[in-house]
C-alpha atoms as a PDB file:
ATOM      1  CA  UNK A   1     -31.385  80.089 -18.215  1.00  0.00           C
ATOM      2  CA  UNK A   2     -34.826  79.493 -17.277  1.00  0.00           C
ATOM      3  CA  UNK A   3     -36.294  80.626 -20.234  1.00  0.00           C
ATOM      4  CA  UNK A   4     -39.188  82.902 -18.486  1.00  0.00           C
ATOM      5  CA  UNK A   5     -39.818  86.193 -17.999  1.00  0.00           C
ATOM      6  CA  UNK A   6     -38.408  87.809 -14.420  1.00  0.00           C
ATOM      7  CA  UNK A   7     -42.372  88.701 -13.597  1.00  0.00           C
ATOM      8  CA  UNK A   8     -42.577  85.178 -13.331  1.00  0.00           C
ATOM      9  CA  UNK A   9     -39.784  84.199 -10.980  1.00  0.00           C
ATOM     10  CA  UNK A  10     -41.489  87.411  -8.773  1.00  0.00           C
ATOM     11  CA  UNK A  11     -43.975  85.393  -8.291  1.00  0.00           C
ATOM     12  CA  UNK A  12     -42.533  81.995  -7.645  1.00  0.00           C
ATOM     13  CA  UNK A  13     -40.576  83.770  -5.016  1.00  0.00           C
ATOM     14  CA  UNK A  14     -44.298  85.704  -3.763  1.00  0.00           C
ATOM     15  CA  UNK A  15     -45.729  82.640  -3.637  1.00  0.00           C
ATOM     16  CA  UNK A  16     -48.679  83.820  -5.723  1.00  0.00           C
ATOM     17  CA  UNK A  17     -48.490  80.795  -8.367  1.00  0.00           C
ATOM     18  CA  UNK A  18     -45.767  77.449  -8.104  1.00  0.00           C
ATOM     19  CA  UNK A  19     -43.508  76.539 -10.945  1.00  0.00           C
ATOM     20  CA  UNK A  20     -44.776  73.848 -13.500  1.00  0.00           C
ATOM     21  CA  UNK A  21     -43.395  70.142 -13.411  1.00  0.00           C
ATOM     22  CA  UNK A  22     -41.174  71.043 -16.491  1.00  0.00           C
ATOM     23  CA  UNK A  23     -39.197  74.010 -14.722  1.00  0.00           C
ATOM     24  CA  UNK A  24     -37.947  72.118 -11.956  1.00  0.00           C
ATOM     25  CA  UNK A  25     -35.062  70.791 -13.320  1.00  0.00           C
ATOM     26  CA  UNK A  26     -34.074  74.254 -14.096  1.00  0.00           C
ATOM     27  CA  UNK A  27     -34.118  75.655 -11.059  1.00  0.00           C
ATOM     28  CA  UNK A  28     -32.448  73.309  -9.716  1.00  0.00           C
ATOM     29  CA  UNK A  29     -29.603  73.366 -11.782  1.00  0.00           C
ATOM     30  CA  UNK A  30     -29.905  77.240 -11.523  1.00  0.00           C
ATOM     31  CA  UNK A  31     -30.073  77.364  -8.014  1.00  0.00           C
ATOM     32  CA  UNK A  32     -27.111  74.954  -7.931  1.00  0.00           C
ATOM     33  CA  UNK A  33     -28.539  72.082  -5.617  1.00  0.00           C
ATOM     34  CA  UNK A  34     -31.667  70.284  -4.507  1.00  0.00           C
ATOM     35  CA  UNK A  35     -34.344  71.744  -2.159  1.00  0.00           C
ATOM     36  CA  UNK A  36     -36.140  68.795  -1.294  1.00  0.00           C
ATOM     37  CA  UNK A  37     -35.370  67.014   2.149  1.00  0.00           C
ATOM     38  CA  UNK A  38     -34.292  63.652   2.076  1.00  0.00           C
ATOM     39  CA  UNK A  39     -36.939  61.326   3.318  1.00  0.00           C
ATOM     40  CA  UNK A  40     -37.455  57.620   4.160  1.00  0.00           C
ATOM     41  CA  UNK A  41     -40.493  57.195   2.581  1.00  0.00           C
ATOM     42  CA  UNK A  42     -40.367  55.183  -0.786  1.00  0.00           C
ATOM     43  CA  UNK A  43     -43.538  57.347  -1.863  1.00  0.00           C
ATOM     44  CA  UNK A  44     -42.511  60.776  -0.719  1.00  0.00           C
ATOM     45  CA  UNK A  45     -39.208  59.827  -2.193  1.00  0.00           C
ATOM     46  CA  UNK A  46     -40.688  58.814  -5.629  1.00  0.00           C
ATOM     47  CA  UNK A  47     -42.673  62.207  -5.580  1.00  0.00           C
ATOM     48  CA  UNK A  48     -39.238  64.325  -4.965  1.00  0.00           C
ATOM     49  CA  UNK A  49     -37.761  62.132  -8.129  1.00  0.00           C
ATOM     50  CA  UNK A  50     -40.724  63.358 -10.013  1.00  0.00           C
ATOM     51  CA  UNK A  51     -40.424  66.706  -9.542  1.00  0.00           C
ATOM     52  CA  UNK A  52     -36.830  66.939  -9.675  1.00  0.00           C
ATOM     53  CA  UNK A  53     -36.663  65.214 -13.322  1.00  0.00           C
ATOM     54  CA  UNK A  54     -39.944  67.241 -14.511  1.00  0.00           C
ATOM     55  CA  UNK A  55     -41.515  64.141 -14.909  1.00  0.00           C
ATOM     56  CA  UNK A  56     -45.649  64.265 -14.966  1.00  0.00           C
ATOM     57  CA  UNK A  57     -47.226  60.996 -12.892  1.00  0.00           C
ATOM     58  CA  UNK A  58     -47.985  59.138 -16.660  1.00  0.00           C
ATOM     59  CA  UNK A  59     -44.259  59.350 -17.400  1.00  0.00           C
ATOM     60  CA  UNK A  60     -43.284  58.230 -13.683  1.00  0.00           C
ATOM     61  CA  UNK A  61     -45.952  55.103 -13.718  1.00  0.00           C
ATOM     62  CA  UNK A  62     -44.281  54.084 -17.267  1.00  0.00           C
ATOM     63  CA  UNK A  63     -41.168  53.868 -16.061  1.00  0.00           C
ATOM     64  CA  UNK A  64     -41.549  52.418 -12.887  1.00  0.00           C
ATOM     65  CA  UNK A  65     -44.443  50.458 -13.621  1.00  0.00           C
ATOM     66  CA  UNK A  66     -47.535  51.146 -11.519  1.00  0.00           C
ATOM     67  CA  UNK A  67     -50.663  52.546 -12.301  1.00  0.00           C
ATOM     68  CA  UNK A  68     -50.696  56.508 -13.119  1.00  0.00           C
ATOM     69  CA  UNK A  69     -54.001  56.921 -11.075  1.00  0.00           C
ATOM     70  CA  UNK A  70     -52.676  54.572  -8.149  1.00  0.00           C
ATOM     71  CA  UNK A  71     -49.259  56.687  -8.356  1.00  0.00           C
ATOM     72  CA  UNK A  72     -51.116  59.918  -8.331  1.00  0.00           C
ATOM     73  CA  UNK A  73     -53.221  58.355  -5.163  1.00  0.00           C
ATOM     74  CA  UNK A  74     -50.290  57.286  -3.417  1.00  0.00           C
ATOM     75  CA  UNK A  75     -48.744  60.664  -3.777  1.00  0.00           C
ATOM     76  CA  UNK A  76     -51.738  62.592  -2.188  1.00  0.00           C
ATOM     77  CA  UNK A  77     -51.656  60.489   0.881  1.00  0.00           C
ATOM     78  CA  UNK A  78     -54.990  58.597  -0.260  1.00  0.00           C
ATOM     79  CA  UNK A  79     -54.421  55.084   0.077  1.00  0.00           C
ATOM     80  CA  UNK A  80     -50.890  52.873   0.190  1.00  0.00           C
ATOM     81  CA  UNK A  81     -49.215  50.552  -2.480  1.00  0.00           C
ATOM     82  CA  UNK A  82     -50.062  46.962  -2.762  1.00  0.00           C
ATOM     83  CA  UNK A  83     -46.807  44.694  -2.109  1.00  0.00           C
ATOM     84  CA  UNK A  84     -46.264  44.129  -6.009  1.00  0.00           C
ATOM     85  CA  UNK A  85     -46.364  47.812  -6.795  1.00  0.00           C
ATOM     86  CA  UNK A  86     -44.309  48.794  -3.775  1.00  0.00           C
ATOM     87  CA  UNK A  87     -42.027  46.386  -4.729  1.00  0.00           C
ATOM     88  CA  UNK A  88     -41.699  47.771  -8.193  1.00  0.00           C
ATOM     89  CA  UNK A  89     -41.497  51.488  -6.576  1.00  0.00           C
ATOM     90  CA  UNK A  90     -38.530  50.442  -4.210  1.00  0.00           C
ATOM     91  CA  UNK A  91     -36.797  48.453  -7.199  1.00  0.00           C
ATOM     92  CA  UNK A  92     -37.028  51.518  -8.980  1.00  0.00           C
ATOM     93  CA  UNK A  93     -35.600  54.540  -6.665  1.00  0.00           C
ATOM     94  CA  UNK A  94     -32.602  51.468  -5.962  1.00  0.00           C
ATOM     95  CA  UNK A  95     -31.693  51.404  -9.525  1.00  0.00           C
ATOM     96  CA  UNK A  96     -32.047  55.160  -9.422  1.00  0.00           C
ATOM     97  CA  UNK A  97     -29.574  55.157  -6.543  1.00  0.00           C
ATOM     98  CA  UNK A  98     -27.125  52.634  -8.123  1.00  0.00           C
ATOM     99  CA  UNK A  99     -27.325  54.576 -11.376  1.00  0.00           C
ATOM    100  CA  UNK A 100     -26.427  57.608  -9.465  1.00  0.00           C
ATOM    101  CA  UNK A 101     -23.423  55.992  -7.172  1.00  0.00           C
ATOM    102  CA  UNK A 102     -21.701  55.048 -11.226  1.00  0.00           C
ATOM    103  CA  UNK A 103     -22.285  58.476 -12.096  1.00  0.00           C
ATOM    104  CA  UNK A 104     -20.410  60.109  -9.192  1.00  0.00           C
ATOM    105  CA  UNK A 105     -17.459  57.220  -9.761  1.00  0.00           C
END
């Protein structure tokens, strides 16, 4: 289901090297569920999006918006959004949210 070899998942699981962005969300669906912990944080929120849709930062900015280098910044704790790009962060994980309340109707 995964697609990669079981030396591999041994060493996810040994910590010796992390998944890439694109295997996330196979594990998840492997695993059956999310691991990340919710959060209040629009940013740290945005980040968990990312890596649960094996999404790299260009394809995140494009879709919501924002600069890949100021997304990538925000992400490492290096500086905070502007108002117009937070805005556009928040107006994106809320249509995220309302796309995911139809889906569960």
């Amino acid at each position: 289901m995964l697609e990669v070899s079981e030396q591999t998942v041994t060493n996810w699981e040994l910590s010796y090297n992390e998944p890439e962005i694109s295997y996330i969300p196979r594990i998840i669906e492997f695993i059956g569920y999310c691991p990340y912990l919710p959060t209040h944080s629009p940013i740290a929120r945005l980040e968990m999006i990312r890596q649960a849709l094996g999404l790299s930062y260009r394809e995140l900015a494009k879709k919501v918006g924002v600069d890949e280098s100021s997304l990538i910044r925000y992400s490492r704790g290096k500086g905070k959004p502007a108002r117009k790009p937070l805005a556009k962060i928040v107006a994106f994980l809320k249509l995220l949210q309302a796309q995911n309340e139809t889906w569960r109707q």
